[in-house]
C-alpha atoms as a PDB file:
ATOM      1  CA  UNK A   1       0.000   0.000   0.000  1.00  0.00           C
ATOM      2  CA  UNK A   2       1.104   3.816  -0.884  1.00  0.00           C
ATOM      3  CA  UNK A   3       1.334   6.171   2.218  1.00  0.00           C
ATOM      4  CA  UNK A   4       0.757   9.719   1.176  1.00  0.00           C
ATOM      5  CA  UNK A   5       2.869  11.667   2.827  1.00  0.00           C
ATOM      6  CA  UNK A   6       1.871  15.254   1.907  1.00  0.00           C
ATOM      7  CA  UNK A   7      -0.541  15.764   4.712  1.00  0.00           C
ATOM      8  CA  UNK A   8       2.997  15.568   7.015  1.00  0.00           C
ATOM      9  CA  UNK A   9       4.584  18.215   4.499  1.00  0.00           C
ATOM     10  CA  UNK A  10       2.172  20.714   4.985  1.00  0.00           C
ATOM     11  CA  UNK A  11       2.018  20.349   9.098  1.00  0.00           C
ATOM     12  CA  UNK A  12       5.631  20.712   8.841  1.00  0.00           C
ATOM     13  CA  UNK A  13       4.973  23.816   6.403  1.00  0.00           C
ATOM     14  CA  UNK A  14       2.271  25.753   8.475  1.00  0.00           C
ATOM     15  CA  UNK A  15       4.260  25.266  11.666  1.00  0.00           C
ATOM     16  CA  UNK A  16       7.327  26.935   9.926  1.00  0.00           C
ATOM     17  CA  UNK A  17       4.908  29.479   8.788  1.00  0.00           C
ATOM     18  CA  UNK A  18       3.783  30.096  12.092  1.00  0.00           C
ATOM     19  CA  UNK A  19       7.269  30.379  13.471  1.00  0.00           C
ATOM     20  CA  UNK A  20       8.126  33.182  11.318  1.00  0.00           C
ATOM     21  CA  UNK A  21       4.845  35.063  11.756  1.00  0.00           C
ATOM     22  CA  UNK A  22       5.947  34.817  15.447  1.00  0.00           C
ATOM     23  CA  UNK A  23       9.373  36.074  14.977  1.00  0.00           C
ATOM     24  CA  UNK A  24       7.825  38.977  12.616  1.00  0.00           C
ATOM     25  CA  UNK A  25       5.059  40.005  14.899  1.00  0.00           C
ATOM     26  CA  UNK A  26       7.686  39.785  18.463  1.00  0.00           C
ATOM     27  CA  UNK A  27       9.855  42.148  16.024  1.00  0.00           C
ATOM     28  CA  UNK A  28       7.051  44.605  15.343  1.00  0.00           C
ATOM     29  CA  UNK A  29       6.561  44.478  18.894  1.00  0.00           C
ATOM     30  CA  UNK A  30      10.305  45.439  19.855  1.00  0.00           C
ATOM     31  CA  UNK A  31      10.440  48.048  17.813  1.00  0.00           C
ATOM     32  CA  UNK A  32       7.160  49.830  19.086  1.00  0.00           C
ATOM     33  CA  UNK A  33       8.960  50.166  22.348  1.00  0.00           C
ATOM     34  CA  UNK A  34      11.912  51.865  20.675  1.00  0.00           C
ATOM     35  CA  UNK A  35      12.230  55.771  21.086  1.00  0.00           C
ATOM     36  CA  UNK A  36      13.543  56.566  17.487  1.00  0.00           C
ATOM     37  CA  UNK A  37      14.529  59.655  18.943  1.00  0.00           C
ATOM     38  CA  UNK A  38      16.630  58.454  21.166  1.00  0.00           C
ATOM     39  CA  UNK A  39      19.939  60.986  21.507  1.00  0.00           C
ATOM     40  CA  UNK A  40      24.005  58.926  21.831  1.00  0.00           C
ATOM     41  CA  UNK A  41      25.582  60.187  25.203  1.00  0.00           C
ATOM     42  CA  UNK A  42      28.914  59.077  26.492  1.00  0.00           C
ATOM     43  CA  UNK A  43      27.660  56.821  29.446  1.00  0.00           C
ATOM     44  CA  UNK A  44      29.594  55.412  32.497  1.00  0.00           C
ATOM     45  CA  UNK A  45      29.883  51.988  31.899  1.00  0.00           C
ATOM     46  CA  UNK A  46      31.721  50.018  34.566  1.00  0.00           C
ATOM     47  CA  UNK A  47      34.974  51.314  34.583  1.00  0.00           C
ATOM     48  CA  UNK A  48      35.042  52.552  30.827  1.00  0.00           C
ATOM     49  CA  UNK A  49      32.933  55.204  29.111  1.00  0.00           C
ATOM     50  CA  UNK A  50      31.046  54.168  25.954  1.00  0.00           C
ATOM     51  CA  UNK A  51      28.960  56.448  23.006  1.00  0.00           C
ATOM     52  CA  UNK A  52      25.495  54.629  23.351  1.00  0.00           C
ATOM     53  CA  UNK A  53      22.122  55.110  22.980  1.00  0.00           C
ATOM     54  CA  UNK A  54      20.205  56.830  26.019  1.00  0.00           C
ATOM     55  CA  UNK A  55      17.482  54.068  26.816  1.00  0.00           C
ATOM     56  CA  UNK A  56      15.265  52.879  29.524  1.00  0.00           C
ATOM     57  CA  UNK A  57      14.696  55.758  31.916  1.00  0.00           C
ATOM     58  CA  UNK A  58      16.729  57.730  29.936  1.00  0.00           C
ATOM     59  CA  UNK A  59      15.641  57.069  26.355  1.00  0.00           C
ATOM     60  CA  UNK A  60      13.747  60.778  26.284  1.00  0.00           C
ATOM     61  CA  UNK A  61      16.863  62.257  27.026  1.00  0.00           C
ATOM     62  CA  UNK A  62      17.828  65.510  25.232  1.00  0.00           C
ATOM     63  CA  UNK A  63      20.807  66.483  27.327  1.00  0.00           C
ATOM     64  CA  UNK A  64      23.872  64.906  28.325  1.00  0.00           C
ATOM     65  CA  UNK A  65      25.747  65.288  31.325  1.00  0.00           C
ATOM     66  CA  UNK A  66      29.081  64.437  32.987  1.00  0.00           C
ATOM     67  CA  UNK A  67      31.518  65.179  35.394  1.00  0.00           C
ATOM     68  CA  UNK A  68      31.928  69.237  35.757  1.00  0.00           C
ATOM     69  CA  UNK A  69      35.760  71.057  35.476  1.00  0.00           C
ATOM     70  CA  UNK A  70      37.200  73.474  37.383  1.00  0.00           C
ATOM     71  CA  UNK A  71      40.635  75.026  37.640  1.00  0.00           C
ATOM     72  CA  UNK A  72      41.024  74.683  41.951  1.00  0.00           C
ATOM     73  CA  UNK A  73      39.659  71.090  41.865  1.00  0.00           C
ATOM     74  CA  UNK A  74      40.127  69.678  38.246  1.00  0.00           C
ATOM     75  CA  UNK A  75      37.691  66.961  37.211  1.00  0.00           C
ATOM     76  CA  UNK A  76      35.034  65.662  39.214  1.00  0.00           C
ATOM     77  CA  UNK A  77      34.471  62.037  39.348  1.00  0.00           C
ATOM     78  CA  UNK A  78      30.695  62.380  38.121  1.00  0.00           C
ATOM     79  CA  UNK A  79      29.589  59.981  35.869  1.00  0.00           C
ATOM     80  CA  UNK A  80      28.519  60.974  32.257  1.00  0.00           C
ATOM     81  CA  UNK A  81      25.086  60.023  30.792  1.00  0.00           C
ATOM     82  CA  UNK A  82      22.125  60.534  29.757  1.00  0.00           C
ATOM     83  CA  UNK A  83      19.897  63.569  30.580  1.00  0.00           C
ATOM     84  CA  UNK A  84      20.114  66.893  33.484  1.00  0.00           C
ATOM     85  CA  UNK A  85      21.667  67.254  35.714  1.00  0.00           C
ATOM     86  CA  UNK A  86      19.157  68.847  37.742  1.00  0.00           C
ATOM     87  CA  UNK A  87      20.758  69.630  41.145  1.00  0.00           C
ATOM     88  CA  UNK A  88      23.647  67.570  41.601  1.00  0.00           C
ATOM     89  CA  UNK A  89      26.845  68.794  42.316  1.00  0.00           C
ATOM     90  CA  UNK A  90      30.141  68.537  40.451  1.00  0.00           C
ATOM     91  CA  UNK A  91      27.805  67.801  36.902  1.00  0.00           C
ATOM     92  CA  UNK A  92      27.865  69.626  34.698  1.00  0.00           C
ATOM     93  CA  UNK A  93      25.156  69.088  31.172  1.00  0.00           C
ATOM     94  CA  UNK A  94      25.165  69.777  27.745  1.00  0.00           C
ATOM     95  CA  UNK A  95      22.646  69.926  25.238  1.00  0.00           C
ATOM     96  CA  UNK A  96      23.899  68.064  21.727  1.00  0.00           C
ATOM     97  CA  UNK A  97      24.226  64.130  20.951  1.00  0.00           C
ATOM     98  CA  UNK A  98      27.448  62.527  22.459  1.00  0.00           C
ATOM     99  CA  UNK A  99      27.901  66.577  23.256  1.00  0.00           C
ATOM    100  CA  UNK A 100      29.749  64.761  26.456  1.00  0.00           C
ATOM    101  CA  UNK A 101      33.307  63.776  25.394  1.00  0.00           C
ATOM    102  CA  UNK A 102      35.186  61.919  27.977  1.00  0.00           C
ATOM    103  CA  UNK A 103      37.552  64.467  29.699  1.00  0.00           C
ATOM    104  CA  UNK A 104      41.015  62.877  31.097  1.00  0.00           C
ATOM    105  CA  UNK A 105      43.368  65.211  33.322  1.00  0.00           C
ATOM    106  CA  UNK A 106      45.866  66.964  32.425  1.00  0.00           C
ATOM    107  CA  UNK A 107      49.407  68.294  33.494  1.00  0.00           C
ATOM    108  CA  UNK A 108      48.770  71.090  36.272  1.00  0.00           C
ATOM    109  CA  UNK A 109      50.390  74.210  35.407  1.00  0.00           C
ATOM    110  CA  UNK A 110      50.753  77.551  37.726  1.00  0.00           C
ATOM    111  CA  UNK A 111      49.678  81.487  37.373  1.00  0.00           C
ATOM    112  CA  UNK A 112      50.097  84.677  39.255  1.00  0.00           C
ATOM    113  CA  UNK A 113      47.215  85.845  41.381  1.00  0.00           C
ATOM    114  CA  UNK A 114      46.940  89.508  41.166  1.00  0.00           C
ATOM    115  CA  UNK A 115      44.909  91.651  44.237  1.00  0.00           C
ATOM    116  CA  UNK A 116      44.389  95.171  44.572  1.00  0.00           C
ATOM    117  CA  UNK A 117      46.959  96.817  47.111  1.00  0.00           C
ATOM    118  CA  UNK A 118      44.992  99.665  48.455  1.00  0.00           C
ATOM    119  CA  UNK A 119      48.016 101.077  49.832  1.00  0.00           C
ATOM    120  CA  UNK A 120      49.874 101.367  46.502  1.00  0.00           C
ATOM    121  CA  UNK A 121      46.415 101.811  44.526  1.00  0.00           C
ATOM    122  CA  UNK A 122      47.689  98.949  41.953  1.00  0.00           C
ATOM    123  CA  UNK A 123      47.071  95.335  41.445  1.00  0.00           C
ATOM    124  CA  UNK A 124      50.217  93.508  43.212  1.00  0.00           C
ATOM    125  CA  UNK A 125      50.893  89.772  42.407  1.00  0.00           C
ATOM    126  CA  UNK A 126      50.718  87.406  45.238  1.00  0.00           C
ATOM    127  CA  UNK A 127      54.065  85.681  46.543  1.00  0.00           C
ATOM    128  CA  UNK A 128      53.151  82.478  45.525  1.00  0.00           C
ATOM    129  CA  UNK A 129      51.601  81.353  42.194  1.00  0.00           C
ATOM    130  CA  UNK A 130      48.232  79.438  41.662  1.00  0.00           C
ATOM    131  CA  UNK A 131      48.836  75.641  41.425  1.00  0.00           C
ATOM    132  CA  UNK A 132      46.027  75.651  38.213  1.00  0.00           C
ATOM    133  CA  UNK A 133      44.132  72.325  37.307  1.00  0.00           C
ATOM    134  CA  UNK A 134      44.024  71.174  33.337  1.00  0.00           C
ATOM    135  CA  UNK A 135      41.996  68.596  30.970  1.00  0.00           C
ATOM    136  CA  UNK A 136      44.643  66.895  28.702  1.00  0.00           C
ATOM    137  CA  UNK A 137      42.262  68.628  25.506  1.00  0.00           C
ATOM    138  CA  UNK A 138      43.796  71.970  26.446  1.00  0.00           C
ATOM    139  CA  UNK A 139      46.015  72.972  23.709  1.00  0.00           C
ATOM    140  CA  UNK A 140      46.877  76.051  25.609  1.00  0.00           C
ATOM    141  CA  UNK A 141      47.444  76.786  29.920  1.00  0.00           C
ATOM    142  CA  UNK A 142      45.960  79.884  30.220  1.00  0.00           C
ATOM    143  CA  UNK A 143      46.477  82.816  32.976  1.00  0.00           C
ATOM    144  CA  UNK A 144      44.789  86.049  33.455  1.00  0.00           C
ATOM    145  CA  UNK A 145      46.272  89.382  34.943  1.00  0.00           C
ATOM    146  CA  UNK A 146      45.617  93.208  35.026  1.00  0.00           C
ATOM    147  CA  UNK A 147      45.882  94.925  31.613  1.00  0.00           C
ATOM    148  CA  UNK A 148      47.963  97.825  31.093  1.00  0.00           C
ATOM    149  CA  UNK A 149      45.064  99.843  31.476  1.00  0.00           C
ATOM    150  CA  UNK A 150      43.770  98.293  34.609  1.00  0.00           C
ATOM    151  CA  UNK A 151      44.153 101.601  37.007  1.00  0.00           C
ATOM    152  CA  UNK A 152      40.891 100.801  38.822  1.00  0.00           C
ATOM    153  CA  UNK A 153      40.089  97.799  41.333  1.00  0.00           C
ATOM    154  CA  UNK A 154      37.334  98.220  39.168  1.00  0.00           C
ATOM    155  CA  UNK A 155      38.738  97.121  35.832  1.00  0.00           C
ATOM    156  CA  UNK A 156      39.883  94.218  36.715  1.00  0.00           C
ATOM    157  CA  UNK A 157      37.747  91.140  38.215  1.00  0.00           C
ATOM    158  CA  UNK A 158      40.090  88.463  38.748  1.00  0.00           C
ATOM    159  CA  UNK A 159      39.094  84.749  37.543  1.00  0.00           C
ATOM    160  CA  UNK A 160      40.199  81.696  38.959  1.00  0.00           C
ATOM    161  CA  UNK A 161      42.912  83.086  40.954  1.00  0.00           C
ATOM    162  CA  UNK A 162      44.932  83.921  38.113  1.00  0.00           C
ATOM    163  CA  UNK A 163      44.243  80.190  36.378  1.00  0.00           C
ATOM    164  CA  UNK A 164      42.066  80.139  33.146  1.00  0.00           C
ATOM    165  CA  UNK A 165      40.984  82.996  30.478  1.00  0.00           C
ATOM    166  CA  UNK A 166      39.550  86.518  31.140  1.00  0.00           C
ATOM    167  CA  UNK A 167      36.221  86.192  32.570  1.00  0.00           C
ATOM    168  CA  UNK A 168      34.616  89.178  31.414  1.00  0.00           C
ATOM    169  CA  UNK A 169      35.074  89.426  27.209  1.00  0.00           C
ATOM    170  CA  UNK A 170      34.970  93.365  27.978  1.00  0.00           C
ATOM    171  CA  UNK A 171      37.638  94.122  29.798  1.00  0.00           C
ATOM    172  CA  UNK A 172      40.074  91.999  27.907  1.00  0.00           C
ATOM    173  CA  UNK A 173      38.430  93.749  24.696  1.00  0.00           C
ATOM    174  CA  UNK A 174      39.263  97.011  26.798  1.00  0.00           C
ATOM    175  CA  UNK A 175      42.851  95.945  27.680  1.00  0.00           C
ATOM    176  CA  UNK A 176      42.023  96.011  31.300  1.00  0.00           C
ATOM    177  CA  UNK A 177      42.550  92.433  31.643  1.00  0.00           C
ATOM    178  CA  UNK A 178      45.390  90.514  29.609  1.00  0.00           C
ATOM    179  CA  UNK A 179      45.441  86.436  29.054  1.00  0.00           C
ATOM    180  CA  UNK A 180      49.131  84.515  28.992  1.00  0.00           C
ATOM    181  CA  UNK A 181      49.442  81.485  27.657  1.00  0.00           C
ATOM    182  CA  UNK A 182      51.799  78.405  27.229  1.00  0.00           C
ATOM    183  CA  UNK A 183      51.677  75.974  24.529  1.00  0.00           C
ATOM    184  CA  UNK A 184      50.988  72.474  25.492  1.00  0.00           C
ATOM    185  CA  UNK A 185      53.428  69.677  24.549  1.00  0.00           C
ATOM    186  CA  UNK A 186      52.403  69.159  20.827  1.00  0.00           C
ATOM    187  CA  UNK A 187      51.800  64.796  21.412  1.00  0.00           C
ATOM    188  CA  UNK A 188      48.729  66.070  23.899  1.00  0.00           C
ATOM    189  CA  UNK A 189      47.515  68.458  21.882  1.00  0.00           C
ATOM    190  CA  UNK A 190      47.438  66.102  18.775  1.00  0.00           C
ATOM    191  CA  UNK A 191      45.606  63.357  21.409  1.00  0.00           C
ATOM    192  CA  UNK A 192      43.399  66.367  22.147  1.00  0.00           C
ATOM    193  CA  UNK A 193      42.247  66.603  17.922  1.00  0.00           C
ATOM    194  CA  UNK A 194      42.422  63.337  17.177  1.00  0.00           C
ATOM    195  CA  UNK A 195      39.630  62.060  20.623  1.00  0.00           C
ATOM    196  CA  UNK A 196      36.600  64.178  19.696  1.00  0.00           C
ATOM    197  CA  UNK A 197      37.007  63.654  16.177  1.00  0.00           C
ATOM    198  CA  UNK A 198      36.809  59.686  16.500  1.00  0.00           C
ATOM    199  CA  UNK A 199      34.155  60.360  18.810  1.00  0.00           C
ATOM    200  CA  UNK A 200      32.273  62.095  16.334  1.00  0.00           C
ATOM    201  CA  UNK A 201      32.834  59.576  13.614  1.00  0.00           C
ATOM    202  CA  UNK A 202      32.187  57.031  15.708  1.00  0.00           C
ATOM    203  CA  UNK A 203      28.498  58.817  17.049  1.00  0.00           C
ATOM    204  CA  UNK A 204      27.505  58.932  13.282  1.00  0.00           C
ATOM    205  CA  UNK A 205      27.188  55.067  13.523  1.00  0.00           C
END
């Protein structure tokens, strides 16, 4: 006698059917969940910080954040991610994709702090220089001091104790306060080009 075996092909056929229609559909599914505006950040990851995709909690992030520099303290140890950073301390935010590049620090360097004498009526330098934090992305150490037309306690407003640029664009556009600075060695400051730009390659993928 002849056994048909068809009826077995085609319960082997709709089941494979079936399986894909699964897969599809769980697919569809996956993707409804997925913010396809989802922003890259540079995230703390462990101990390494990657360029991914804010998600979960995060995925309707439109700021990143990360740790926050200054020249007395240098570089907080603030994690970067996703999002504001509302009031936390040492955080500072930013408001591009992957906008927060991984900072690493850099050699300290020193400046002269200047005060007004009111005895002399002039800005005197302090004895001892400013020990000044850096970020190794600094092509430049920076210092600010009196201009030549500073005659004023006025016309000066001293920044950082000396470290850093002129904080007021007017009085170095007025001469009243002067910037000094000091080249970086020329290996960091090519490590300082070449890190955001594969970070920015890399953020296009």
């Amino acid at each position: 006698a002849v056994v048909s075996t068809q009826s077995g092909h085609y319960g082997r056929g709709a089941k494979f059917l079936n399986m894909k229609l699964f897969t599809f559909l769980a697919l569809i599914g996956m993707l409804a969940f997925v913010n396809c505006d989802a922003i890259k950040c540079f995230q703390t990851v462990g101990d390494k910080v990657e360029d991914k995709l804010c998600a979960g909690d995060d995925a309707d992030a439109t700021k990143c954040k990360g740790p926050e520099f200054t020249y007395a303290a240098g570089i907080t140890s603030y994690d970067y991610g996703c999002g504001e950073c509302g009031d936390d301390a040492g955080c500072v935010e930013c408001a591009t994709a992957s906008c927060n590049v991984e900072e690493v620090a850099g050699d300290a360097f020193e400046c002269e702090n200047y005060e007004w004498n009111n005895a002399t009526d002039l800005f005197v330098a302090n004895a001892a220089n400013t020990t000044c934090k850096s970020k190794a992305s600094m092509t430049e150490h920076v210092c600010n001091k009196p201009g030549t037309v500073a005659e004023l306690e006025a016309d000066f407003t001293a920044a950082n104790a000396g470290c850093g640029p002129c904080s007021v664009a007017q009085e170095k556009t007025d001469k009243k306060c002067e910037e000094a600075s000091t080249e970086v060695n020329s290996a960091v400051s090519m490590t300082a080009l070449v890190l955001p730009l594969i970070a920015a390659i890399y953020a296009l993928f």
